[in-house]
C-alpha atoms as a PDB file:
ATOM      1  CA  UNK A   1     225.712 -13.730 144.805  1.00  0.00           C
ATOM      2  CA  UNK A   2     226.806 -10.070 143.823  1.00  0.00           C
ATOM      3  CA  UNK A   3     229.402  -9.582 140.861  1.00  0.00           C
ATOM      4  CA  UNK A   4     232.025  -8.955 143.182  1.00  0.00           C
ATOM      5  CA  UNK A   5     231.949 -12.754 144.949  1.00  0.00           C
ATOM      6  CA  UNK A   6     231.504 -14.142 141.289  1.00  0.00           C
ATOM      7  CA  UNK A   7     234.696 -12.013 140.125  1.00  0.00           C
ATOM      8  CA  UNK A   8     236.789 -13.087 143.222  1.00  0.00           C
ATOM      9  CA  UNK A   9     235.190 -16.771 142.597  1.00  0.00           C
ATOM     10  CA  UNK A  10     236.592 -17.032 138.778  1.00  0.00           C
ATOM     11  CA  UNK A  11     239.846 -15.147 139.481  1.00  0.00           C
ATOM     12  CA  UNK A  12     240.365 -17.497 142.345  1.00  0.00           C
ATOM     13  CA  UNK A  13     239.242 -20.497 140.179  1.00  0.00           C
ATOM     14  CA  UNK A  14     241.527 -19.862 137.171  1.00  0.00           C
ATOM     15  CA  UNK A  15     244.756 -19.091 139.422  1.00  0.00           C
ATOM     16  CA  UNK A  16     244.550 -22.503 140.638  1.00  0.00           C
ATOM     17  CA  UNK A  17     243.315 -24.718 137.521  1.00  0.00           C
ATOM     18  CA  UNK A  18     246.522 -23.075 135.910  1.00  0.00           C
ATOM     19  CA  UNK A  19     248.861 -24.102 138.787  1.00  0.00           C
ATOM     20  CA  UNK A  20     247.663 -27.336 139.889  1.00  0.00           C
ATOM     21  CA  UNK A  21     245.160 -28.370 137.400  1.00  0.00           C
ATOM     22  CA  UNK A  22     241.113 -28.017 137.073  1.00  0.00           C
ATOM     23  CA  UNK A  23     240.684 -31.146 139.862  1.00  0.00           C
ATOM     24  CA  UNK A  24     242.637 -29.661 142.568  1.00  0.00           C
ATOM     25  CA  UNK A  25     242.058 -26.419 142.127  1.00  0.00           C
ATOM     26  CA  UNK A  26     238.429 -26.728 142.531  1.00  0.00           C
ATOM     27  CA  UNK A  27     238.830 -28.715 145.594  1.00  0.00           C
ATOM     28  CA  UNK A  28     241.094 -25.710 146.875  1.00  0.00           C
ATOM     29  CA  UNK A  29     238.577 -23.160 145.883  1.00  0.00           C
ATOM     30  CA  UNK A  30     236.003 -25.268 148.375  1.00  0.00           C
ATOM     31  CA  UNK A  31     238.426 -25.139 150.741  1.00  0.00           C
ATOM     32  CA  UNK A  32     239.009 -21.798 150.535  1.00  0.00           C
ATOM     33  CA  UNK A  33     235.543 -20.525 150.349  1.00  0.00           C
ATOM     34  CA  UNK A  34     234.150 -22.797 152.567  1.00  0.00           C
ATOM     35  CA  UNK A  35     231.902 -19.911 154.681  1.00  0.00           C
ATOM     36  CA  UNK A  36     229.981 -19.668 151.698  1.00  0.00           C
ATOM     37  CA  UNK A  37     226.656 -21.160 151.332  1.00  0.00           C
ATOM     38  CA  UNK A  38     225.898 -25.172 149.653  1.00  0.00           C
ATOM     39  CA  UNK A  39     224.454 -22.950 146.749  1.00  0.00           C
ATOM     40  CA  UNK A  40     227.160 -20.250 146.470  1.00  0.00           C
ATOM     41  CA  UNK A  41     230.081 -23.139 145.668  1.00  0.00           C
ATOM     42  CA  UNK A  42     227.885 -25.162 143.369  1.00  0.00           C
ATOM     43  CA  UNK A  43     227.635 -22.232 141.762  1.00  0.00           C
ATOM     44  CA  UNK A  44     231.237 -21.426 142.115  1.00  0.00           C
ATOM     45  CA  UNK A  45     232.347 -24.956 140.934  1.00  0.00           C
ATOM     46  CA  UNK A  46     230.183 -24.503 137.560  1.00  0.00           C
ATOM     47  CA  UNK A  47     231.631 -21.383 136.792  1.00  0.00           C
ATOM     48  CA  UNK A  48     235.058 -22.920 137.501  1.00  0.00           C
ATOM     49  CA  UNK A  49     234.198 -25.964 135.118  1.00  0.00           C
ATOM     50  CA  UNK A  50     232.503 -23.598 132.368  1.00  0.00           C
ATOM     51  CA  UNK A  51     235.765 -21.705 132.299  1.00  0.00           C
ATOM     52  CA  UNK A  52     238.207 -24.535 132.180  1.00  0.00           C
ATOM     53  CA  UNK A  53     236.146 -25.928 129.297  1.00  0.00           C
ATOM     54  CA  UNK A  54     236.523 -22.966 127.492  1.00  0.00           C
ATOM     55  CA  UNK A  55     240.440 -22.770 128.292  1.00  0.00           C
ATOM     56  CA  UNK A  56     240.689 -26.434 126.640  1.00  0.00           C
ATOM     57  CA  UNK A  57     238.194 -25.419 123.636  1.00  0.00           C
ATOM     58  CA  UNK A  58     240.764 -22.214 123.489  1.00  0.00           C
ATOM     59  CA  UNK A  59     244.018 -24.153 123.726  1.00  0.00           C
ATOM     60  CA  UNK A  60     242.805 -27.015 120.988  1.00  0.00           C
ATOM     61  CA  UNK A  61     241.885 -24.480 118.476  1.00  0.00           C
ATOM     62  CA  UNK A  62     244.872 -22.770 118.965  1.00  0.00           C
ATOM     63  CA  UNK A  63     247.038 -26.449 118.813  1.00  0.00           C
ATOM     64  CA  UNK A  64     245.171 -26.881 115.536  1.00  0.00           C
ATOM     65  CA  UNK A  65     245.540 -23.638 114.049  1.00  0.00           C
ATOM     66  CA  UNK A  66     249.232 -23.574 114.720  1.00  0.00           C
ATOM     67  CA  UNK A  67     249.412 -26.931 113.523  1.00  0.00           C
ATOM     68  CA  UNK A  68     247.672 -25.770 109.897  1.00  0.00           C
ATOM     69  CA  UNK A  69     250.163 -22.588 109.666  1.00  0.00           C
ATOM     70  CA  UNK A  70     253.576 -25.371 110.353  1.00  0.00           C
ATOM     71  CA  UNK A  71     251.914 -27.240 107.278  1.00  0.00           C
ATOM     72  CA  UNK A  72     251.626 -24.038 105.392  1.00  0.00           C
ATOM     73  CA  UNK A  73     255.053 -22.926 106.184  1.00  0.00           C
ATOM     74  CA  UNK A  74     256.563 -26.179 105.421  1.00  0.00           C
ATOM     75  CA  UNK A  75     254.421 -26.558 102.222  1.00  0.00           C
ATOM     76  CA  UNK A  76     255.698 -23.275 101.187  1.00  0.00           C
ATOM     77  CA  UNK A  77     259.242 -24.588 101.498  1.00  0.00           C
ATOM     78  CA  UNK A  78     258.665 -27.077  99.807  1.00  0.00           C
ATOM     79  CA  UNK A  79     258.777 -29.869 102.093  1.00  0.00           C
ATOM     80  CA  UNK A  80     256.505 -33.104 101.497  1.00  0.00           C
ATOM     81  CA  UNK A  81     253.614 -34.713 104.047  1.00  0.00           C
ATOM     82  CA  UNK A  82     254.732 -38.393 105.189  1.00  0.00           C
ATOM     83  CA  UNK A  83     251.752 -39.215 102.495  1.00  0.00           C
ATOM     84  CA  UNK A  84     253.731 -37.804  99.900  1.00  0.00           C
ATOM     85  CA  UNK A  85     256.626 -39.163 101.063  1.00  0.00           C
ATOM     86  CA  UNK A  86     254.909 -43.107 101.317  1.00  0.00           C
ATOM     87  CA  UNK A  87     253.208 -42.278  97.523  1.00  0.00           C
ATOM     88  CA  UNK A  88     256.890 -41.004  96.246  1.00  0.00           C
ATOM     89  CA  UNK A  89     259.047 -44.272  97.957  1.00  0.00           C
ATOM     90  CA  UNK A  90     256.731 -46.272  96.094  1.00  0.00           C
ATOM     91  CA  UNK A  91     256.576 -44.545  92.907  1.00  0.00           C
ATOM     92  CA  UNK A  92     260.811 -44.672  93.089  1.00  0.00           C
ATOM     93  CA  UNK A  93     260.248 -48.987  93.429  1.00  0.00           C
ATOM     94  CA  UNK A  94     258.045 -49.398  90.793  1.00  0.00           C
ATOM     95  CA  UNK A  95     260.651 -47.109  88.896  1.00  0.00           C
ATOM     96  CA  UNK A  96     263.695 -49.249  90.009  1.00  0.00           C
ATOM     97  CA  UNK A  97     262.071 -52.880  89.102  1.00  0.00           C
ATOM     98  CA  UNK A  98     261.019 -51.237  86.017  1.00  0.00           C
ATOM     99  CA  UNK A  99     264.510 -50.103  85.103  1.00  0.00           C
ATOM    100  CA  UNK A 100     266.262 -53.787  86.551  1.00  0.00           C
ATOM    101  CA  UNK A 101     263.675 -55.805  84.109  1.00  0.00           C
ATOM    102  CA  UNK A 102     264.857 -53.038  80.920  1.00  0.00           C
ATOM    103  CA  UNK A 103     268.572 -53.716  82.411  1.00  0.00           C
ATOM    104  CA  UNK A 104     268.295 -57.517  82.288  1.00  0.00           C
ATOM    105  CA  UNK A 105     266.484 -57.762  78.797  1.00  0.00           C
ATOM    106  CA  UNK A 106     269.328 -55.723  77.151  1.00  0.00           C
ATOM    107  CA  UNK A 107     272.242 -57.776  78.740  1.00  0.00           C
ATOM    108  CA  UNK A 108     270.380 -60.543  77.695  1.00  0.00           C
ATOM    109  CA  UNK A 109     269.780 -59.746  73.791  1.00  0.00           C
ATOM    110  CA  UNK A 110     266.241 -59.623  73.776  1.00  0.00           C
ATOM    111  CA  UNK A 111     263.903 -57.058  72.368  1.00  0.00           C
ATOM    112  CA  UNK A 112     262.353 -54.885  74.754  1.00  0.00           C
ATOM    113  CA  UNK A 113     259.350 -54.007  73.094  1.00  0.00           C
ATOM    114  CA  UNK A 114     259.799 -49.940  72.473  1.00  0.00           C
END
């Protein structure tokens, strides 16, 4: 197949996976290019899969990269992770009971040991 067809394959292939999604488009693209030979859309239908796994690959390292640079930002800012968060809420009980058994030993008269 000469680098023309293969051009007009892919272009035609990634139009459609963006509108309707990588199933329908390449049963659109068979459709559509059904004069060419058994071999020509096998071919065509790898391409079209090769490309829409690299679109995904693309789109998660991009997901994760943005996600890393909102953690940055919000680090920066000095916001806490919901780890933090769980690690401080616990910290503040152990604080409060502490305090409540100090409260309730000096309204009772006892020593508190310090």
């Amino acid at each position: 197949m000469d680098g023309f067809a293969k051009g007009l394959l892919m272009g035609l292939g990634l139009g459609l996976m963006a509108k309707d999604g990588a199933q329908d488009a390449l049963a659109k693209a068979a459709e559509a290019l059904g004069s060419l030979a058994g071999q020509a859309q096998d071919e065509a239908r790898i391409m079209a899969r090769a490309v829409a796994a690299q679109f995904a690959e693309r789109a998660e390292q991009m997901r994760d990269k943005g996600k890393a640079e909102a953690m940055t930002m919000a680090r920066e800012a000095g916001m806490a992770t919901q780890d933090e968060l769980v690690e401080l809420r616990a910290r503040l009980a152990a604080l409060e009971k502490l305090l409540e058994e100090r409260e309730s030993s000096d309204a009772s008269g006892t020593p508190d040991g310090s």
